[in-house]
PDB file of N, CA and C in Angstrom:
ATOM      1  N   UNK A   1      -4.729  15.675 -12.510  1.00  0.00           N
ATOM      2  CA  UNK A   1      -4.691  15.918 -11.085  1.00  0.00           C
ATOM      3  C   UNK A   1      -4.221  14.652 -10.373  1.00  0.00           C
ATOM      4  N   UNK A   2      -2.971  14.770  -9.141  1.00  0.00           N
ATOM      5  CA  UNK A   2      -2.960  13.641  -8.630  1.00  0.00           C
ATOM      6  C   UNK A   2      -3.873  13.206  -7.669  1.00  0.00           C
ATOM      7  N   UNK A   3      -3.361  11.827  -7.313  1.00  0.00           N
ATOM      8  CA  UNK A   3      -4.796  10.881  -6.524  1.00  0.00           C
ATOM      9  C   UNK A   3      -3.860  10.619  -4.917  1.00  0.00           C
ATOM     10  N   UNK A   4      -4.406  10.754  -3.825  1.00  0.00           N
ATOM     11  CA  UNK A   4      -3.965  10.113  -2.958  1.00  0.00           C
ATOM     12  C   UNK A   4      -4.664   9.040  -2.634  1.00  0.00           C
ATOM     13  N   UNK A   5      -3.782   7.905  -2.050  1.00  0.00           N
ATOM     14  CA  UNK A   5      -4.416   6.783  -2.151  1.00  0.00           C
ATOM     15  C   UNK A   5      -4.223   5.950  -0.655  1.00  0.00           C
ATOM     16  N   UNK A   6      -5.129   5.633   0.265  1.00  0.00           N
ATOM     17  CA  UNK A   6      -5.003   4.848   1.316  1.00  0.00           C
ATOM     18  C   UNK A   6      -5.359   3.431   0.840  1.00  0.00           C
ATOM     19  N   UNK A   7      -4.412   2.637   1.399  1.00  0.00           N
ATOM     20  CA  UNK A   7      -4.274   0.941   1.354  1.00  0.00           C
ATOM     21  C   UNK A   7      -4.545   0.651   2.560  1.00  0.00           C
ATOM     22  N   UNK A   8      -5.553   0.241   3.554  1.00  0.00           N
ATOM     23  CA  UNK A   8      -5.546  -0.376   4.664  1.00  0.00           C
ATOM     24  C   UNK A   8      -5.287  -2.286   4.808  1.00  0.00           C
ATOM     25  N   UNK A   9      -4.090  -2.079   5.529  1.00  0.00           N
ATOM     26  CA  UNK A   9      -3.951  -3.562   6.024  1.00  0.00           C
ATOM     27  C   UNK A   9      -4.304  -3.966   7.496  1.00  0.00           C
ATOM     28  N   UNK A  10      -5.047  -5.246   7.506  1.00  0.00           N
ATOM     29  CA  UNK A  10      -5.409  -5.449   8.746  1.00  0.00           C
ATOM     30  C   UNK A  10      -4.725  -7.274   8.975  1.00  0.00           C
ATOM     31  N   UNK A  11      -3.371  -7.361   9.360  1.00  0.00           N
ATOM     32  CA  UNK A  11      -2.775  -7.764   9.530  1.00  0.00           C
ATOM     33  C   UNK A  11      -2.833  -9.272  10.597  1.00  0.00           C
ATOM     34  N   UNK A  12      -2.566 -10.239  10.147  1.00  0.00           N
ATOM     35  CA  UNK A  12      -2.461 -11.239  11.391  1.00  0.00           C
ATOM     36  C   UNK A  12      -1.583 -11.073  12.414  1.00  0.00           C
ATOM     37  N   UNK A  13      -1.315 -10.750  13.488  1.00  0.00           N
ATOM     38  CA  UNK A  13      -0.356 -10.410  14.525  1.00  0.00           C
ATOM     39  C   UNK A  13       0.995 -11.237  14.151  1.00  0.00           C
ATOM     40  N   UNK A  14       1.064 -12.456  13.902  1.00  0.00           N
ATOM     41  CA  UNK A  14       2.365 -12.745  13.726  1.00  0.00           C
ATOM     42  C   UNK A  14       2.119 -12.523  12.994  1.00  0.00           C
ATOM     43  N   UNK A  15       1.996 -11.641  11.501  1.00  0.00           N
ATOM     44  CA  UNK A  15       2.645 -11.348  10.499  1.00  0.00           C
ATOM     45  C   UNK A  15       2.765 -10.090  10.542  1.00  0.00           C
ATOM     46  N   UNK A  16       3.325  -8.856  11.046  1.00  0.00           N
ATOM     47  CA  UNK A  16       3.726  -7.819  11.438  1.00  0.00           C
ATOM     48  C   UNK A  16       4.961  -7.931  10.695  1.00  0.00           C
ATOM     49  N   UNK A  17       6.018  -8.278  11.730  1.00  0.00           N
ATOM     50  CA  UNK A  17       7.017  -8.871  11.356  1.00  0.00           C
ATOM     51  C   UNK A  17       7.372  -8.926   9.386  1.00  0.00           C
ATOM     52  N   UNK A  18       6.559  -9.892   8.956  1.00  0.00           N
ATOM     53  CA  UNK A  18       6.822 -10.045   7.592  1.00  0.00           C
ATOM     54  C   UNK A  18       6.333  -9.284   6.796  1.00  0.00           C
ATOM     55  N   UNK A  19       5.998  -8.215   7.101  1.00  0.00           N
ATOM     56  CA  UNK A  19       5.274  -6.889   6.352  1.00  0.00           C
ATOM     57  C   UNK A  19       6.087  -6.105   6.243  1.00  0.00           C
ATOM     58  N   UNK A  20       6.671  -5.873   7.747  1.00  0.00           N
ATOM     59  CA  UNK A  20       7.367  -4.551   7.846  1.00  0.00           C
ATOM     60  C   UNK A  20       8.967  -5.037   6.972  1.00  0.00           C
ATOM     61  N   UNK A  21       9.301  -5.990   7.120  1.00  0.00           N
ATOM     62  CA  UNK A  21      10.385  -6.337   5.922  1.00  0.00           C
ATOM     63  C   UNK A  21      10.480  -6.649   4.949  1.00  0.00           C
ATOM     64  N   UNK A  22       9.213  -6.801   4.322  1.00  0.00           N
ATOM     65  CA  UNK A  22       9.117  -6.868   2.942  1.00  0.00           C
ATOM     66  C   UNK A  22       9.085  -5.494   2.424  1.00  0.00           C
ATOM     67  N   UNK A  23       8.136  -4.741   2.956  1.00  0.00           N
ATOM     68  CA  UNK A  23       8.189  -3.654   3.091  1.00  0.00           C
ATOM     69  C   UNK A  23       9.558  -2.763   2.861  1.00  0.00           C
ATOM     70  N   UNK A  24      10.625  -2.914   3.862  1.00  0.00           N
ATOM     71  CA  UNK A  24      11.673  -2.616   3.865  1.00  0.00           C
ATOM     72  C   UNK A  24      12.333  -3.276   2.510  1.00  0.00           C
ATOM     73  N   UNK A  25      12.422  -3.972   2.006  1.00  0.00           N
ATOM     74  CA  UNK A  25      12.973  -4.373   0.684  1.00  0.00           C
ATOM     75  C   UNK A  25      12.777  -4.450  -0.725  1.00  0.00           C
ATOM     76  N   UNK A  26      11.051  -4.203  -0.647  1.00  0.00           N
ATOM     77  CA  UNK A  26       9.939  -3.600  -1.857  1.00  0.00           C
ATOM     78  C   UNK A  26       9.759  -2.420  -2.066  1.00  0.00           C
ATOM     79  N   UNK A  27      10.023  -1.359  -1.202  1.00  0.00           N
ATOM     80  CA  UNK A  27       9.378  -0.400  -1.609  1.00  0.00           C
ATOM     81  C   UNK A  27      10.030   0.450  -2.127  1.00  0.00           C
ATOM     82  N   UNK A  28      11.007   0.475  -2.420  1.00  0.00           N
ATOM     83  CA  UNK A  28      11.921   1.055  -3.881  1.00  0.00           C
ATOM     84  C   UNK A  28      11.553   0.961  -4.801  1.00  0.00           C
ATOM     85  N   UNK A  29      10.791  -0.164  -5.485  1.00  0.00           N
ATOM     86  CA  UNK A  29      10.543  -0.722  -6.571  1.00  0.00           C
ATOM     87  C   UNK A  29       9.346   0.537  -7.076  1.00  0.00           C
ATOM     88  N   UNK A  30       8.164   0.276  -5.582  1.00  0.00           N
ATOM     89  CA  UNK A  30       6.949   1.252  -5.451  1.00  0.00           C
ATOM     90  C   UNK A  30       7.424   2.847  -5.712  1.00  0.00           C
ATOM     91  N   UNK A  31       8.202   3.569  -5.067  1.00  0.00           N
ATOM     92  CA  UNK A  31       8.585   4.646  -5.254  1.00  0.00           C
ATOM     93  C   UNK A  31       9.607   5.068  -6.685  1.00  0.00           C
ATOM     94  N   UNK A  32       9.793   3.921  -6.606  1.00  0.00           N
ATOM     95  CA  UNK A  32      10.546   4.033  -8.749  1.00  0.00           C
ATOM     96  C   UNK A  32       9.448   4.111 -10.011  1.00  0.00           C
ATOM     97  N   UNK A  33       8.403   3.332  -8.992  1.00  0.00           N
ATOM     98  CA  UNK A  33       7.083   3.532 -10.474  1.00  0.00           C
ATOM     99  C   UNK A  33       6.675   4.450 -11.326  1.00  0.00           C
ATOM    100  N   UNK A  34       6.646   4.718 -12.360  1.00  0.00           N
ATOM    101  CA  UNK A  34       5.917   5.787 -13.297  1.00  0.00           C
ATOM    102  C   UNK A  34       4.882   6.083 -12.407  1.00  0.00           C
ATOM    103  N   UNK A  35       4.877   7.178 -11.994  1.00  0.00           N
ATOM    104  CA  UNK A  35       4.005   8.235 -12.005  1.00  0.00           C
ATOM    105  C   UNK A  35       3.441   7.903 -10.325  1.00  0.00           C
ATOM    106  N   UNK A  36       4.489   7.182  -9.718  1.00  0.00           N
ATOM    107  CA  UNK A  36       4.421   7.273  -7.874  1.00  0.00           C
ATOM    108  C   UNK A  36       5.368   8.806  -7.644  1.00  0.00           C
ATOM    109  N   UNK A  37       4.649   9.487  -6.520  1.00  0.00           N
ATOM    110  CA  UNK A  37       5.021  10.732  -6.318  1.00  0.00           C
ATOM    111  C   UNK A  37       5.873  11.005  -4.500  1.00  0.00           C
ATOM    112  N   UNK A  38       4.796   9.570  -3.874  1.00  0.00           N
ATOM    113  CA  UNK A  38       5.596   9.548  -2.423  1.00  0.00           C
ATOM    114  C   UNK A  38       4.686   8.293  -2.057  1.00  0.00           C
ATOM    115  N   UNK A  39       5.035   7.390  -1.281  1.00  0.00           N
ATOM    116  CA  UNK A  39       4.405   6.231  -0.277  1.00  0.00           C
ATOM    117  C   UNK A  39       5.191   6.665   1.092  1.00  0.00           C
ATOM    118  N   UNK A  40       4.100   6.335   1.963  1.00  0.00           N
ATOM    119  CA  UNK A  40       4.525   5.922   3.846  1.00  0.00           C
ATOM    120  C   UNK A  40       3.788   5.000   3.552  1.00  0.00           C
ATOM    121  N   UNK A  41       4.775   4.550   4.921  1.00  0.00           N
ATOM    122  CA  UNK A  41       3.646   3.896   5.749  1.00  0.00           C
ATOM    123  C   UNK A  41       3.392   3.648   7.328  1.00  0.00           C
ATOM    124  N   UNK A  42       2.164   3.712   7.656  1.00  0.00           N
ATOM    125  CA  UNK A  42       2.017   4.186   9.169  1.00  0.00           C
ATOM    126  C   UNK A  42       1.134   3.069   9.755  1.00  0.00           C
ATOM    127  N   UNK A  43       1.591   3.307  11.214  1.00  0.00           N
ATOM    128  CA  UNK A  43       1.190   2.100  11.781  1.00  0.00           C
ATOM    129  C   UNK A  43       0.327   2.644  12.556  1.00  0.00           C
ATOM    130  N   UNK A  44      -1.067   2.012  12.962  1.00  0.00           N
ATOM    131  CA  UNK A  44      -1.651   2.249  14.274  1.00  0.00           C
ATOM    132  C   UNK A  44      -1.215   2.451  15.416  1.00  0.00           C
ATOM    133  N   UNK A  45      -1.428   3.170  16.210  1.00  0.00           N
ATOM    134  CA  UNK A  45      -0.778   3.792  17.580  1.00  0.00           C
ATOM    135  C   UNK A  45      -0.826   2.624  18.887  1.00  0.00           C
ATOM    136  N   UNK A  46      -2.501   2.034  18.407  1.00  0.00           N
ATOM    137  CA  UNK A  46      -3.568   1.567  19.595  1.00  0.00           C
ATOM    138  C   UNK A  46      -3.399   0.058  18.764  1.00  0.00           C
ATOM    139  N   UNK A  47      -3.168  -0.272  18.309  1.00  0.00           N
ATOM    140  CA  UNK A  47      -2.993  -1.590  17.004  1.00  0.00           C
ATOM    141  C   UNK A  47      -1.828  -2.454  15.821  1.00  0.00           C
ATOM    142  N   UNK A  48      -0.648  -2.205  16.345  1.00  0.00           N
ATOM    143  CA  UNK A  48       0.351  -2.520  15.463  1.00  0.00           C
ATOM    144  C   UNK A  48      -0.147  -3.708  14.323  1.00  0.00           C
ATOM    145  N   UNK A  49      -1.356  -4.136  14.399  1.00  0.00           N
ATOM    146  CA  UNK A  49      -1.533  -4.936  13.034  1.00  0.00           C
ATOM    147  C   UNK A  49      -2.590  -4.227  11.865  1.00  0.00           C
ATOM    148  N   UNK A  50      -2.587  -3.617  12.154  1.00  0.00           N
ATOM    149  CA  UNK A  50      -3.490  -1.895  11.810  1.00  0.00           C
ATOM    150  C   UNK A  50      -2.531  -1.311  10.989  1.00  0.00           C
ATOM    151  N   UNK A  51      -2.080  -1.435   9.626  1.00  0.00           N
ATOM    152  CA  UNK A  51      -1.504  -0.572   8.969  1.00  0.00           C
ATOM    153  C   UNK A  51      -2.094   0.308   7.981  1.00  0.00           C
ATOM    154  N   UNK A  52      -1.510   1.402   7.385  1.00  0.00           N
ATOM    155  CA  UNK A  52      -2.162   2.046   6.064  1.00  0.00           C
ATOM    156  C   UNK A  52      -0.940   2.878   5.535  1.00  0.00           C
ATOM    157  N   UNK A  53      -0.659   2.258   4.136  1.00  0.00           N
ATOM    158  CA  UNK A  53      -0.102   3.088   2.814  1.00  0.00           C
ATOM    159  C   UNK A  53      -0.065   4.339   2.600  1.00  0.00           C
ATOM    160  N   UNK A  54      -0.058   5.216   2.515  1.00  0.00           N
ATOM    161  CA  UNK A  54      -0.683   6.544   2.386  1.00  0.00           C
ATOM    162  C   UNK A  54       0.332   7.112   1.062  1.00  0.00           C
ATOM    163  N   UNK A  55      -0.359   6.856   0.067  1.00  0.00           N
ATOM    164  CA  UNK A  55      -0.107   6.912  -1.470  1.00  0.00           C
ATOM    165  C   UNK A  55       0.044   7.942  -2.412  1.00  0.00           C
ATOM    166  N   UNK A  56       0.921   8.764  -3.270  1.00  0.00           N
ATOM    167  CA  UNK A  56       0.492   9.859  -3.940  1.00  0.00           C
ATOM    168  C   UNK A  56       1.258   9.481  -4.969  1.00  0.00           C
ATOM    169  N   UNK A  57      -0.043   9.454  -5.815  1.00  0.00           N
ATOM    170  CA  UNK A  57       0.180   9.366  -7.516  1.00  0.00           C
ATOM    171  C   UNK A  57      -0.217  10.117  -8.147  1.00  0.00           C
ATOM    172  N   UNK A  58       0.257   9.952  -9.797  1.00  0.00           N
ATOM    173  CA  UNK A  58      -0.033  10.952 -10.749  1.00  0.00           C
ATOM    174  C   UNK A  58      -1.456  10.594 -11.313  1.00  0.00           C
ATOM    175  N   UNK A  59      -1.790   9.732 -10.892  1.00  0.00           N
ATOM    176  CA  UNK A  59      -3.311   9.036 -11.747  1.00  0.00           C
ATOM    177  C   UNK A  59      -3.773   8.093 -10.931  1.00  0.00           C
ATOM    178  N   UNK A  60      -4.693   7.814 -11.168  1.00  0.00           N
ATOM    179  CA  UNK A  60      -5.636   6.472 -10.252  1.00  0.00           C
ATOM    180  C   UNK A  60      -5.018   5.254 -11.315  1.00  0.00           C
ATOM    181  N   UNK A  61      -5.042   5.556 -12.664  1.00  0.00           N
ATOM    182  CA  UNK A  61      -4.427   4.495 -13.421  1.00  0.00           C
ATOM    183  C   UNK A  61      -3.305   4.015 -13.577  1.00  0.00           C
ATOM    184  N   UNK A  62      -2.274   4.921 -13.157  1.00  0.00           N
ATOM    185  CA  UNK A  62      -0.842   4.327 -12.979  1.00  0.00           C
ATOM    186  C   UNK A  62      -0.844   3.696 -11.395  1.00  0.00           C
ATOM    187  N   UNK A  63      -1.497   4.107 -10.202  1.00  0.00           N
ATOM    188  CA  UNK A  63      -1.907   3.215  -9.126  1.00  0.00           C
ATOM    189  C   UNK A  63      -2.079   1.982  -9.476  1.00  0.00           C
ATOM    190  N   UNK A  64      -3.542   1.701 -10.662  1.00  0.00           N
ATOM    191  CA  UNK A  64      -3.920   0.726 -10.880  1.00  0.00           C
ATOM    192  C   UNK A  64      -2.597  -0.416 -11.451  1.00  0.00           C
ATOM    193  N   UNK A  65      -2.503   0.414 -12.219  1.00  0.00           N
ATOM    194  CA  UNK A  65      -1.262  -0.295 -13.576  1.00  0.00           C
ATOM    195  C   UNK A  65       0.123  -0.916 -12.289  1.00  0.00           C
ATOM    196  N   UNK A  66       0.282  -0.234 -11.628  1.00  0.00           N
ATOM    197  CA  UNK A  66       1.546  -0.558 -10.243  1.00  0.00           C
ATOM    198  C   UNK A  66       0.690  -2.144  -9.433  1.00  0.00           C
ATOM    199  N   UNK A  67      -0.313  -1.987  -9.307  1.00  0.00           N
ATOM    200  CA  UNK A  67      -1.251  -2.852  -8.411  1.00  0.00           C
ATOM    201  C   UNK A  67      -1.265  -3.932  -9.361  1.00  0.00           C
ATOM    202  N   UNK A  68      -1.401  -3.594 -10.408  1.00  0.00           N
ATOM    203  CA  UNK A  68      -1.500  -5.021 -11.027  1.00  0.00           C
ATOM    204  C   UNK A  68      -0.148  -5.950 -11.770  1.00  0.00           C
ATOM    205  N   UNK A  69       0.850  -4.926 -11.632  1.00  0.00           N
ATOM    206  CA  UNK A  69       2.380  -5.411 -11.254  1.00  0.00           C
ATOM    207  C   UNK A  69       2.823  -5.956 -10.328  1.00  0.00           C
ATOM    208  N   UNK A  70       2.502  -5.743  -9.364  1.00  0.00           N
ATOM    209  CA  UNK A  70       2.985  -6.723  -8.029  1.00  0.00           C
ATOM    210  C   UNK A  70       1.586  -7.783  -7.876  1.00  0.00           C
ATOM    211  N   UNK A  71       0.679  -7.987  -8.528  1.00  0.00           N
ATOM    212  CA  UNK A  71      -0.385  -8.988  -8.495  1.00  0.00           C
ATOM    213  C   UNK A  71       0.473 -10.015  -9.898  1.00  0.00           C
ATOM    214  N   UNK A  72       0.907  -9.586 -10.600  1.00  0.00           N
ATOM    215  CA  UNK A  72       1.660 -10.464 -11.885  1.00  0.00           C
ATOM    216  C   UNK A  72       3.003 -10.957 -10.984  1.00  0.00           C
ATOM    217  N   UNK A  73       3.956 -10.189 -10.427  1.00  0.00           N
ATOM    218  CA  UNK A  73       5.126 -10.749  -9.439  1.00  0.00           C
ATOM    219  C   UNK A  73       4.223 -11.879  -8.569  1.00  0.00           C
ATOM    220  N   UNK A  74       2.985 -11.648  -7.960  1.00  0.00           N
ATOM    221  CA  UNK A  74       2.629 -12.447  -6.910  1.00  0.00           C
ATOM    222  C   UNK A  74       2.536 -12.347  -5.511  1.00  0.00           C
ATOM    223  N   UNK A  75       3.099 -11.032  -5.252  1.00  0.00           N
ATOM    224  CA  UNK A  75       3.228 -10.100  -4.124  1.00  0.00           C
ATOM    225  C   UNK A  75       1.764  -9.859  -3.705  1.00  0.00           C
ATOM    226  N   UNK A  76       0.808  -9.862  -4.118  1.00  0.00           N
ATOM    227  CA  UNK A  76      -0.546  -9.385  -3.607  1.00  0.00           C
ATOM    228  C   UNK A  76      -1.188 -10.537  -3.054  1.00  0.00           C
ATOM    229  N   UNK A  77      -0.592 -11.875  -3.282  1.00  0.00           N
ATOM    230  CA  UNK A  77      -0.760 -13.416  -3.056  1.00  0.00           C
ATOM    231  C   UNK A  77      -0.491 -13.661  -1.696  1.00  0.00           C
ATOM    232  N   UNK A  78       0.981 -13.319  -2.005  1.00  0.00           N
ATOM    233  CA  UNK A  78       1.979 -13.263  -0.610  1.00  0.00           C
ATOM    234  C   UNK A  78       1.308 -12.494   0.336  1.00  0.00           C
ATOM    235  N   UNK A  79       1.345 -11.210   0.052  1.00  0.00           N
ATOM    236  CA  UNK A  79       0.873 -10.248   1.795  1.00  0.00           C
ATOM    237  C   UNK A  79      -0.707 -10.690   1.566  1.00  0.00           C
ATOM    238  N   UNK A  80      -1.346 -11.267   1.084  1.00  0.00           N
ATOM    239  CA  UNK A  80      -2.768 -11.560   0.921  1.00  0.00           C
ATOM    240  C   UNK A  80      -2.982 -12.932   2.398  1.00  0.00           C
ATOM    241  N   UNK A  81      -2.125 -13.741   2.363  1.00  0.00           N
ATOM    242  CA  UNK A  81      -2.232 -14.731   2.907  1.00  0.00           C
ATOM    243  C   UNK A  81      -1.580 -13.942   4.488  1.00  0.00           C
ATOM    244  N   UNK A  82      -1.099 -12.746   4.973  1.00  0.00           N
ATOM    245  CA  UNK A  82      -0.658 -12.247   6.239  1.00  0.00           C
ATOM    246  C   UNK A  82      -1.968 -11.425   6.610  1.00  0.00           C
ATOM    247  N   UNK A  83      -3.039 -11.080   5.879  1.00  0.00           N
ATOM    248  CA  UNK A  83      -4.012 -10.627   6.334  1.00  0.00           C
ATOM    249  C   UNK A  83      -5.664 -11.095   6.795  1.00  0.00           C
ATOM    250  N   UNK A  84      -5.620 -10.299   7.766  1.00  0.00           N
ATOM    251  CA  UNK A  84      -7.513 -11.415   7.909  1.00  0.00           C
ATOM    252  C   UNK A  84      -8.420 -11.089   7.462  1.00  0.00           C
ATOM    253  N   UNK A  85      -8.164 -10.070   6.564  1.00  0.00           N
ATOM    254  CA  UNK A  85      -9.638  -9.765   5.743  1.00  0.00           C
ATOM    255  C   UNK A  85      -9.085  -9.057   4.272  1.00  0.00           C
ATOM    256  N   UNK A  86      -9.844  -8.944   3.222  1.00  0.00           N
ATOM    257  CA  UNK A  86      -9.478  -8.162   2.532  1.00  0.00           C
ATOM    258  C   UNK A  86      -8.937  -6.589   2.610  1.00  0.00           C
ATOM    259  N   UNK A  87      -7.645  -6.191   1.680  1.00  0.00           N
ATOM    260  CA  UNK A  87      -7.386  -4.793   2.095  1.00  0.00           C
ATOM    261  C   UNK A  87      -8.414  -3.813   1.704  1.00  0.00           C
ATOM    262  N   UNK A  88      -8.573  -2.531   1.984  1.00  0.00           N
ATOM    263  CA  UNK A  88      -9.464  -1.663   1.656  1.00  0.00           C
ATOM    264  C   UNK A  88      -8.415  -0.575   1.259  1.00  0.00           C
ATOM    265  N   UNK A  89      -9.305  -0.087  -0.021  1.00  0.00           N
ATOM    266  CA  UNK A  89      -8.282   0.765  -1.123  1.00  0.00           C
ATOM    267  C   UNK A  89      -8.960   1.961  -1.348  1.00  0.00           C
ATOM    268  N   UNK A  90      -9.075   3.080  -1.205  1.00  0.00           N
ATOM    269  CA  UNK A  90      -9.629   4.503  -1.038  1.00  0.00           C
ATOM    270  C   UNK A  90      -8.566   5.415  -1.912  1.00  0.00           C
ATOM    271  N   UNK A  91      -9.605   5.648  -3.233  1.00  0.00           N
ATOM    272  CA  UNK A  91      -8.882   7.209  -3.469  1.00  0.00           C
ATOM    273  C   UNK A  91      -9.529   8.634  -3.426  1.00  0.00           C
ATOM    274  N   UNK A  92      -8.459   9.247  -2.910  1.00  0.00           N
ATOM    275  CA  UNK A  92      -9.105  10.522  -2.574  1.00  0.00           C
ATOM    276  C   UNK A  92      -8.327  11.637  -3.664  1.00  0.00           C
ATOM    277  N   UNK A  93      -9.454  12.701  -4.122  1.00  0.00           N
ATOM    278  CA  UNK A  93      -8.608  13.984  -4.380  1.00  0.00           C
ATOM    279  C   UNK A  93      -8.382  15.073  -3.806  1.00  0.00           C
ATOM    280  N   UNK A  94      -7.607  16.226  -3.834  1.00  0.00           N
ATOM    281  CA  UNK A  94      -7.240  16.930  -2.777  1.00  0.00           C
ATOM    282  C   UNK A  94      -8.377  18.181  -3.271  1.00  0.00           C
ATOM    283  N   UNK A  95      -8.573  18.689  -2.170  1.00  0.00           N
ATOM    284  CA  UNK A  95     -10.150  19.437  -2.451  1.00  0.00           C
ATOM    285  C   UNK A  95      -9.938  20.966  -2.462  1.00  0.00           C
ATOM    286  N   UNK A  96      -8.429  21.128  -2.480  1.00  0.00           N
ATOM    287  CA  UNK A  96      -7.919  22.278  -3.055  1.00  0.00           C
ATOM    288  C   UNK A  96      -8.271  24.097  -1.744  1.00  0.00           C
ATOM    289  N   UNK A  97      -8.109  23.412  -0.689  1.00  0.00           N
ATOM    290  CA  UNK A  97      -8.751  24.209   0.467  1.00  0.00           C
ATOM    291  C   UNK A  97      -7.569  24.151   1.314  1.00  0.00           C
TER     292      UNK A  97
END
């Protein structure tokens, strides 16, 4: 069964900017992954440093296995240091309703 997966980023205001273009130049890589099915990503309405991922994979473990690919690139380092708190990572399954 697949997993949907929310990534919340809570962003330093000047780093907006360097999200949304990394973003723009990474996320091919994300949507090429074994067993990625679709990524957005959406911005707060009321909050432009308010972002969230909104993830659909084939497994929580190929999520994992992707997450810990861009933590080996160093990418989780990088957007780690544009945020003010840790991200929050939620998987959900679809409850078939």
């Amino acid at each position: 069964m697949s997993v949907t997966v929310f990534l919340e980023l809570n962003l330093k205001p000047e780093n907006v900017n360097d999200l949304t273009s990394f973003m723009r130049d990474e996320l091919h890589y994300t949507r090429g992954f074994d067993g990625c099915n679709s990524i957005s990503v959406q911005t707060n309405q009321d909050d432009p440093s308010n972002v969230v991922l909104v993830e659909n994979w084939d497994a929580k473990e190929q999520f994992e296995g992707y997450l810990g690919w861009r933590t080996e690139r160093g990418d989780v380092e990088k957007m780690g240091a544009w945020l003010t708190g840790p991200p929050s990572i939620r998987y959900f399954d679809n409850a078939g309703v």
